[in-house]
Protein backbone atom coordinates (compact mmCIF):
# COMPACT_ATOMS: atom_id res chain seq x y z
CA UNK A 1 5.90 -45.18 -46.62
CA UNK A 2 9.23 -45.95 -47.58
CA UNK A 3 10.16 -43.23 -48.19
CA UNK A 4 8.94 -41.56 -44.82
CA UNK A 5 9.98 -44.25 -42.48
CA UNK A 6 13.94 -44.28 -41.66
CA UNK A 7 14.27 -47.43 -41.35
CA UNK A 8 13.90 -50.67 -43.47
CA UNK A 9 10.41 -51.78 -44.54
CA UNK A 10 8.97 -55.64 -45.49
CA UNK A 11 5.52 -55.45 -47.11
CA UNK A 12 2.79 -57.88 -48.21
CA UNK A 13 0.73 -58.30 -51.09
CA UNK A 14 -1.75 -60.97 -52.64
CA UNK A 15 -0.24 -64.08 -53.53
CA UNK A 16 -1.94 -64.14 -57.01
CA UNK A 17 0.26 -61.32 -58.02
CA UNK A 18 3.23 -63.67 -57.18
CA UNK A 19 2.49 -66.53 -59.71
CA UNK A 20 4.85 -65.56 -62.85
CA UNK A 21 8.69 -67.04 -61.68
CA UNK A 22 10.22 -63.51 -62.72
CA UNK A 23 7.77 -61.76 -60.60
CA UNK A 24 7.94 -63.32 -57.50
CA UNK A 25 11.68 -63.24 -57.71
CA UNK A 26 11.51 -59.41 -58.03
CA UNK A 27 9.38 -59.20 -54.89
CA UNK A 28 11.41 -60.92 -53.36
CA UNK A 29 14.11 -58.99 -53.87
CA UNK A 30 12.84 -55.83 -52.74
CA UNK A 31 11.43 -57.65 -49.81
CA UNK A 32 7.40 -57.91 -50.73
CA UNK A 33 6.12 -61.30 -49.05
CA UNK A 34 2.84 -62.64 -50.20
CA UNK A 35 -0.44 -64.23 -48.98
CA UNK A 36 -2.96 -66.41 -49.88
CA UNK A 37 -6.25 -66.04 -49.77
CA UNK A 38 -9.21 -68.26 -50.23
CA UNK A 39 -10.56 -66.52 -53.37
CA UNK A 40 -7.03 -67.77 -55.08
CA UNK A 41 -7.08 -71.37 -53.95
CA UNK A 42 -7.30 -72.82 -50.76
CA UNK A 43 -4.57 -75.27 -52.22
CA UNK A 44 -2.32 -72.23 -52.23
CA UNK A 45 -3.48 -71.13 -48.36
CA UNK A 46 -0.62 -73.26 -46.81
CA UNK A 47 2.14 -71.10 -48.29
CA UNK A 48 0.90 -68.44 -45.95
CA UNK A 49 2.63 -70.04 -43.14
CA UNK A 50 5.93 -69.27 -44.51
CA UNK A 51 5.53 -66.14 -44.96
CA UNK A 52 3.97 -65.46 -41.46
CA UNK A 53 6.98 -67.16 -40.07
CA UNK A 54 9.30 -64.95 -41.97
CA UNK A 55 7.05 -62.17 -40.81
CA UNK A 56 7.15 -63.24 -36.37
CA UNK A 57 11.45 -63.86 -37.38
CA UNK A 58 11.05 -60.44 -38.08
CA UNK A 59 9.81 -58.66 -35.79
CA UNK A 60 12.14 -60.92 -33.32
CA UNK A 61 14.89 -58.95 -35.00
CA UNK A 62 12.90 -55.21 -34.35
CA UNK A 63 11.40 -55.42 -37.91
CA UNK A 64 8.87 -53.26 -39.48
CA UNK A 65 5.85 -54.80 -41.66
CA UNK A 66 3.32 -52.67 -43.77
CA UNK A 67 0.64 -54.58 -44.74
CA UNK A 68 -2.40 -53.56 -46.31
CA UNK A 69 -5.35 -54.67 -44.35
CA UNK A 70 -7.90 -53.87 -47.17
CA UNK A 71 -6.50 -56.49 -49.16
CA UNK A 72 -7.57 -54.60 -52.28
CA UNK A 73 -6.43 -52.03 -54.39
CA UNK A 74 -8.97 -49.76 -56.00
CA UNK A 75 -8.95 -46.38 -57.31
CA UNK A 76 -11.42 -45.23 -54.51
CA UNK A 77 -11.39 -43.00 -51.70
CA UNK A 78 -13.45 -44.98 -48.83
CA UNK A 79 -12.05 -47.22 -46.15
CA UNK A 80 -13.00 -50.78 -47.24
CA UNK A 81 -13.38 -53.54 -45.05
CA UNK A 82 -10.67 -54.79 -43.03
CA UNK A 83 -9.35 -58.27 -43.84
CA UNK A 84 -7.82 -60.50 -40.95
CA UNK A 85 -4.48 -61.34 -41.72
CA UNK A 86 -3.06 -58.13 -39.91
CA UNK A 87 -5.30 -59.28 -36.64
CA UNK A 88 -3.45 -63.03 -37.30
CA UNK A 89 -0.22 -61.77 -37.60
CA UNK A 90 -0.61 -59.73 -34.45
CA UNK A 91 -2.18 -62.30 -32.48
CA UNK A 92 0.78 -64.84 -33.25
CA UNK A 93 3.49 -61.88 -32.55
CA UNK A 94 1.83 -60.97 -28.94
CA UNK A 95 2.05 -64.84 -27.77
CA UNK A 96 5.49 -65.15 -28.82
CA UNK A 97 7.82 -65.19 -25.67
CA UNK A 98 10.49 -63.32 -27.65
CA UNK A 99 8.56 -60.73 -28.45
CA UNK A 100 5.32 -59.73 -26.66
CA UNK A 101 4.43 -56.18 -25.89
CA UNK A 102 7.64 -54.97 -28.23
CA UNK A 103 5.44 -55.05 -31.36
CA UNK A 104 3.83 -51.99 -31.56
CA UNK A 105 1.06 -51.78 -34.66
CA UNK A 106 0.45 -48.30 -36.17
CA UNK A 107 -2.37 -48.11 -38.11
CA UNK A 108 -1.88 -45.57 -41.07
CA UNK A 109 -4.04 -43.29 -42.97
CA UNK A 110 -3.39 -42.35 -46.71
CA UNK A 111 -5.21 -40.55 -48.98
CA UNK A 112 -4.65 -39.37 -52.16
CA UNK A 113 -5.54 -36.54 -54.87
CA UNK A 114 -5.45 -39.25 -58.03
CA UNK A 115 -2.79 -42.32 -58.77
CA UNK A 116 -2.96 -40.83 -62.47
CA UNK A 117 -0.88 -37.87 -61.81
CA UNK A 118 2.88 -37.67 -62.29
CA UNK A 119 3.24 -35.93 -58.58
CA UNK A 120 -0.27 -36.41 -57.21
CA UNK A 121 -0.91 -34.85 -53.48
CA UNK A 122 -0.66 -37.66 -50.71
CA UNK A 123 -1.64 -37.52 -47.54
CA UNK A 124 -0.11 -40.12 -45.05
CA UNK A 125 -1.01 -39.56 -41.28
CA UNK A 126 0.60 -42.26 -38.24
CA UNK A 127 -2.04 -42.76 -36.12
CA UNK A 128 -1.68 -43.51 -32.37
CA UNK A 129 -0.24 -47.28 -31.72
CA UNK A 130 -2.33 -50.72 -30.85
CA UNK A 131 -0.52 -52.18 -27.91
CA UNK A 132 -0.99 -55.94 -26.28
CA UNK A 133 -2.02 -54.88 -23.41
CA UNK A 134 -5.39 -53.35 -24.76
CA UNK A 135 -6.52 -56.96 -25.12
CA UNK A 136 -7.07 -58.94 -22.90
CA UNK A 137 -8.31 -62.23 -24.96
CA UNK A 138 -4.92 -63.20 -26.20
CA UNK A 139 -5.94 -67.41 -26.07
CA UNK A 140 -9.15 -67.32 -28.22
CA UNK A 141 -7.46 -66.62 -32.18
CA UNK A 142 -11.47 -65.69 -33.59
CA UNK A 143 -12.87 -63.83 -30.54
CA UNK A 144 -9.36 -61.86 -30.60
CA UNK A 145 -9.56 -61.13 -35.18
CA UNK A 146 -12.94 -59.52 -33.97
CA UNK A 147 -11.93 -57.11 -31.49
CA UNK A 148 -8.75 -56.35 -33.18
CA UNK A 149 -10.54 -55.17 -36.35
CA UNK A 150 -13.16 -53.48 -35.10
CA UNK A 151 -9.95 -51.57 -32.46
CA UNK A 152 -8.65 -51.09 -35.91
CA UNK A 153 -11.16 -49.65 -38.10
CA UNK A 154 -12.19 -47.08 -34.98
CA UNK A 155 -8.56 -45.90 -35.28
CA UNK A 156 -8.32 -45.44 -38.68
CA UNK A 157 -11.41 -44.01 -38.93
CA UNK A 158 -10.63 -40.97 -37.21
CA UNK A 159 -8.92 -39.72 -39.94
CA UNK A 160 -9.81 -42.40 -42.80
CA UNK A 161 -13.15 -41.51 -45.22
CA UNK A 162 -15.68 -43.65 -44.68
CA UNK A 163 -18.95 -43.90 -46.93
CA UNK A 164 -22.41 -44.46 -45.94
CA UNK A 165 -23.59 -47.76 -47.08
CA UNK A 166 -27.09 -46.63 -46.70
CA UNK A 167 -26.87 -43.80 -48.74
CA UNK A 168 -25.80 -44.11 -52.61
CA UNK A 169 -22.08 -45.33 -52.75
CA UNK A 170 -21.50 -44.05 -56.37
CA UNK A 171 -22.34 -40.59 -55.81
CA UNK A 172 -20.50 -40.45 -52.45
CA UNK A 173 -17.35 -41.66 -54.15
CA UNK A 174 -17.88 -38.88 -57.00
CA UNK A 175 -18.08 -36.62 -53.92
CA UNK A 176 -15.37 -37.14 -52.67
CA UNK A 177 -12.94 -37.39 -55.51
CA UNK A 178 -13.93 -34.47 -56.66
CA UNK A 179 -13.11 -32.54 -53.34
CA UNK A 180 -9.81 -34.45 -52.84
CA UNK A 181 -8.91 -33.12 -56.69
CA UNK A 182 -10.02 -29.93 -56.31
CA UNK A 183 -10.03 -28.77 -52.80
CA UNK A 184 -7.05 -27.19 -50.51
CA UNK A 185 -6.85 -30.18 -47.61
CA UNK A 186 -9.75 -31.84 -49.49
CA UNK A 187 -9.44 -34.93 -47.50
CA UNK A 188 -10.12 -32.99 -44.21
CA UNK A 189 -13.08 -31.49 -46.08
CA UNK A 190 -14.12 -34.53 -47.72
CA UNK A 191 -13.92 -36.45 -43.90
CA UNK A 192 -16.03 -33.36 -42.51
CA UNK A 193 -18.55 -34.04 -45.26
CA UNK A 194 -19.06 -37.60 -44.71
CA UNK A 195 -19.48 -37.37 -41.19
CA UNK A 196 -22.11 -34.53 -41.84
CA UNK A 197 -23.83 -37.32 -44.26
CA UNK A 198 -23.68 -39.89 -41.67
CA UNK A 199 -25.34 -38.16 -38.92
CA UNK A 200 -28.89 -38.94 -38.12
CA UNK A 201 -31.71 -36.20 -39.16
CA UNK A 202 -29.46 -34.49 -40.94
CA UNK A 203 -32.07 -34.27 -44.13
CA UNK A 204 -31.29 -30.78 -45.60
CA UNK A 205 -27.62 -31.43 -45.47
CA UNK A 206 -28.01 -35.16 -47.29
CA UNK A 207 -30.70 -33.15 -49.82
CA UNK A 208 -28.08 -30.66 -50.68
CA UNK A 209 -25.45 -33.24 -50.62
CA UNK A 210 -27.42 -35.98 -53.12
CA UNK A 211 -27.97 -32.84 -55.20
CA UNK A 212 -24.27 -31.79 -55.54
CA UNK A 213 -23.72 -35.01 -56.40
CA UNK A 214 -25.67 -35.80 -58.82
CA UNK A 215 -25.02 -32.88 -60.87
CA UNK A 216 -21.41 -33.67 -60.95
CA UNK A 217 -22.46 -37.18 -62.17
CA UNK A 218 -24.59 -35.93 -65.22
CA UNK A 219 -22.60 -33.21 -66.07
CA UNK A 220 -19.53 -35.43 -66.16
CA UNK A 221 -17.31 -32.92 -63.95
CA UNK A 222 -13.87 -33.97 -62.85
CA UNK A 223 -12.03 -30.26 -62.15
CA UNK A 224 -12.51 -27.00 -60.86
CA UNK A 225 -10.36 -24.25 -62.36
CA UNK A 226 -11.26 -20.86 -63.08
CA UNK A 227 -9.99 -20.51 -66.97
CA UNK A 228 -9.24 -16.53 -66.72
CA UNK A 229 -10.94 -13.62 -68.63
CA UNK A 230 -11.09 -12.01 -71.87
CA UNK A 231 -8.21 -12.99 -74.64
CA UNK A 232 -6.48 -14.54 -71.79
CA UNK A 233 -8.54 -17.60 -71.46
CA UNK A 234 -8.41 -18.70 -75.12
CA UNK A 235 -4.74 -18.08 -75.30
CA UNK A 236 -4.44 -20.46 -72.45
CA UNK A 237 -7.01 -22.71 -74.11
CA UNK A 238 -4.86 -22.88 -77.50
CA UNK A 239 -1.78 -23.53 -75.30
CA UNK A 240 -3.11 -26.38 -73.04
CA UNK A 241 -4.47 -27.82 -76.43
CA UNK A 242 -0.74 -28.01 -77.90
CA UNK A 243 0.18 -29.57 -74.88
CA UNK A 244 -2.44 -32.04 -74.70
CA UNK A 245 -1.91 -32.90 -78.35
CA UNK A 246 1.76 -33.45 -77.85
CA UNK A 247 1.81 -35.32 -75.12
CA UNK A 248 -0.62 -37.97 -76.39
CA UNK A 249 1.49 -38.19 -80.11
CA UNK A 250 4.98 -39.08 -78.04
CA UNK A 251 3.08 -40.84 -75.88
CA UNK A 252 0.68 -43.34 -76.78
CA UNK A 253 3.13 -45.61 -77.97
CA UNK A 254 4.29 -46.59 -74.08
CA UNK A 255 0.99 -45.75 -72.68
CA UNK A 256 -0.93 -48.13 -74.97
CA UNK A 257 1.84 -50.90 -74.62
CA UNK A 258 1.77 -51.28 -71.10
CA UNK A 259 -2.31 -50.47 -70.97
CA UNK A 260 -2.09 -53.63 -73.14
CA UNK A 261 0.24 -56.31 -71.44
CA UNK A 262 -0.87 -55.31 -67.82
CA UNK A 263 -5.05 -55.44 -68.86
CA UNK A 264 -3.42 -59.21 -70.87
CA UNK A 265 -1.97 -60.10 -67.20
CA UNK A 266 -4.44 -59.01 -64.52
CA UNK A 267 -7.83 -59.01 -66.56
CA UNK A 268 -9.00 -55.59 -65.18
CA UNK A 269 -8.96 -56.96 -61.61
CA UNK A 270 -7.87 -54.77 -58.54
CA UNK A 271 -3.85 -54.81 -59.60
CA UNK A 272 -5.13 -53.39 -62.80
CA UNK A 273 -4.55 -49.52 -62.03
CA UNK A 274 -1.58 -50.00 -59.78
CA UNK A 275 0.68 -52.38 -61.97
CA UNK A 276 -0.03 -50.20 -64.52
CA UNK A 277 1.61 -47.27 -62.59
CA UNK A 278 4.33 -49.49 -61.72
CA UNK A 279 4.81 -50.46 -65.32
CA UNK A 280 4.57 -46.92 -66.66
CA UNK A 281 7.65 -46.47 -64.18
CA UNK A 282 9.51 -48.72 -65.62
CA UNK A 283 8.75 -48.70 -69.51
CA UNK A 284 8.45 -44.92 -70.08
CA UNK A 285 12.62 -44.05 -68.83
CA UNK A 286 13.29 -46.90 -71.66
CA UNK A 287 10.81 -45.86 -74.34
CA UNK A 288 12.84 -42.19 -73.81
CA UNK A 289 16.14 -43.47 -74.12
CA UNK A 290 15.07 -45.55 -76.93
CA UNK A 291 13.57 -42.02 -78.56
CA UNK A 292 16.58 -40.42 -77.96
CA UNK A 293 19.27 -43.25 -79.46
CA UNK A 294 16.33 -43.36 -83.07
CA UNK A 295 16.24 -39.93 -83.67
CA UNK A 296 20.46 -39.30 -82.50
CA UNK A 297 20.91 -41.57 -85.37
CA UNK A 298 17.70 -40.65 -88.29
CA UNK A 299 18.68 -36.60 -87.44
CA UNK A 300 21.01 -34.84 -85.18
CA UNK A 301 22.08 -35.18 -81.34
CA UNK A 302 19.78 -31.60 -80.60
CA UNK A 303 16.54 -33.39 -82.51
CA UNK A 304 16.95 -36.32 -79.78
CA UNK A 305 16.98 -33.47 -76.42
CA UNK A 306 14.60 -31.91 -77.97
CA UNK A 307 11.89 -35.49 -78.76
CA UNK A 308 12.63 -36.33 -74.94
CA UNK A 309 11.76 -33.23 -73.82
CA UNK A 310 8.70 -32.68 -75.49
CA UNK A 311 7.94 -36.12 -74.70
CA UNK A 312 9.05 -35.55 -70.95
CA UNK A 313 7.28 -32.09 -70.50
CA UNK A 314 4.33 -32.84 -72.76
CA UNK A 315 3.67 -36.20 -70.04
CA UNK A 316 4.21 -33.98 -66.89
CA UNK A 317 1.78 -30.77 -67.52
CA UNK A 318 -1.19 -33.50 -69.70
CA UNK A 319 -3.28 -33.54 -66.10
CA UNK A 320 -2.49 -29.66 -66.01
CA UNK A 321 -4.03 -29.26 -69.48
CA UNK A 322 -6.92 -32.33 -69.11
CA UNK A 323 -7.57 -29.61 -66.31
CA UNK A 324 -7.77 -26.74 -67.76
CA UNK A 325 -9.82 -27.85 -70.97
CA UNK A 326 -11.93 -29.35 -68.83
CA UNK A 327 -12.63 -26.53 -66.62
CA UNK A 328 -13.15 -24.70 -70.16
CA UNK A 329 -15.67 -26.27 -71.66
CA UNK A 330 -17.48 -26.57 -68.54
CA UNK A 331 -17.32 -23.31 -66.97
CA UNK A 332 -21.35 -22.35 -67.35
CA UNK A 333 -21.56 -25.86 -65.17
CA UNK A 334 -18.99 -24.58 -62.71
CA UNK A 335 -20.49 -21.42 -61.99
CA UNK A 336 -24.12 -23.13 -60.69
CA UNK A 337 -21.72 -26.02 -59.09
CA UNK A 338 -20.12 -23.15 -57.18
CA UNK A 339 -23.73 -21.82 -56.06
CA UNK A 340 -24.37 -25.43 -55.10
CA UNK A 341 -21.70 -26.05 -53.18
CA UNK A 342 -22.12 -22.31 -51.24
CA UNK A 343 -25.44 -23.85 -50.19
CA UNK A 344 -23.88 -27.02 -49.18
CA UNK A 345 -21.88 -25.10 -46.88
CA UNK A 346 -23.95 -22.52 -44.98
CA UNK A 347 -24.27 -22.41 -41.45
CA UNK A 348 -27.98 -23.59 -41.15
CA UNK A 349 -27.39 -26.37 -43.53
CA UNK A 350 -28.05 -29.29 -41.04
């Protein structure tokens, strides 16, 4: 988003995550803002009233405000359901005087191959804008959080995935992950599919669909890669297995440290998988330097370039090669997947 956008961006995030001094300094800093919610404390819900009056200063001032509506953060692909704080926020903004119809909100749809990846595949789409005047109950605050989500979640599910909650979540989400992963534009395709599954009467469809499913569940499958032919594919196999071996002997060390502290700090909740990232960010540059200074001083200056490197290259290409070994070992699976998956997509299949 940031990154995107040319322009200056203020974000929120759950208070919870702002309780250690040092962090909530640091957030501050790079202008994150947080809220309360009642599952932290209602003790703590009165410090939200700062921050929404940071937030309507703001956008008196032409600001721009991401904020999360989901309130969660989860290594999933569905659209989750919508929290009200966004709904608040633009309720208060449209009855201010000073700024009325000038906030515009812009509902955004991401998606995302896997938050594991060093340079995963992101999606980010900016849907069409929620204006004032398309309400038109501007004095009732809970009448107006109702219409505004349910505006909302229409919007972003035009392009968002959503999963049906009658069918079985798991084996939708394993669906879908594995098309996003795997598939060119696999979150157009995965979309498609869901919509498919959602439609009424649709049995042979949701047959094939449970079935595709459920063998990727059993059979554990995560990739899709064709591992060549003849010599080829074992010389690739012994390569990928070097790399794979490397990367997880330089490594561990950072990986296991930060797994560590961050699963001490959040106790596997919904920050798990993201402060993780974020910590990986900022531990690994130091654990290389650190590699590079040890060895510089045990060897020779050449030793150090080349520990960093394989450390460096070893970390960038370990999804490549979890990929391709994968893909390896599995490839009698992948060839009836494949036949699967033709039937899943023939003409007369629902």
């Amino acid at each position: 988003m940031t990154t995107l956008v040319k322009r200056p961006l203020d974000y929120i995030a759950r208070g919870d995550f702002f309780k250690p001094k040092i962090v909530s300094a640091l957030l501050h800093f790079i202008n994150i803002l947080p809220v309360y919610r009642r599952e932290e404390g209602k003790e703590l819900m009165y410090k939200n009233n700062e921050t929404f009056s940071y937030c309507i200063e703001l956008f008196k001032k032409n600001g721009a405000l991401v904020i999360f509506s989901e309130g969660l953060s989860e290594n999933k692909w569905e659209l989750r359901p919508l929290r009200k704080g966004t709904a608040r926020l633009a309720f208060e903004a449209w009855n201010n005087l000073e700024i009325g119809d000038r906030l515009k909100v812009v509902p955004v749809a991401i998606h995302y191959s896997s938050w594991k990846k060093i340079r995963p595949v992101a999606t980010v789409e900016f849907l069409k804008s929620m204006e004032r005047n398309a309400f038109d109950n501007l004095d009732e605050p809970g009448y107006f959080n109702k219409m505004f989500n349910e505006k909302l979640k229409e919007r972003l599910s035009e392009k968002c995935i959503v999963i049906n909650k009658i069918g079985d979540t798991g084996l939708q989400n394993k669906m879908i992950a594995f098309i996003i992963k795997n598939f060119t534009n696999g979150a157009a395709i995965a979309k498609s599919l869901q919509n498919r599954y959602s439609e009424q009467g649709n049995e042979k469809f949701k047959s094939n669909y449970n079935a595709l499913s459920d063998f990727l569940t059993k059979n554990n499958i995560n990739y899709d890669l064709k591992p060549g032919v003849g010599i080829m594919k074992w010389i690739n196999l012994v390569g990928w297995f070097i790399v794979i071996v490397t990367a997880y002997i330089y490594n561990v060390i950072p990986y296991y440290i930060s797994k560590f502290f961050v699963r001490a700090t959040t106790k596997g909740n919904d920050f798990y998988d993201s402060l993780l990232y974020c910590m990986l960010m900022v531990i690994y540059p130091l654990y290389l330097i650190l590699l590079f200074l040890i060895t510089n001083c045990e060897v020779n200056y050449r030793a150090g370039v080349i520990n960093v490197f394989l450390a460096a290259f070893s970390a960038y290409y370990y999804e490549a090669s979890n990929r391709y070994i994968q893909s390896f070992f599995k490839r009698k699976e992948l060839v009836v997947l494949h036949n699967m998956f033709n039937r899943l997509f023939e003409k007369d299949n629902g």
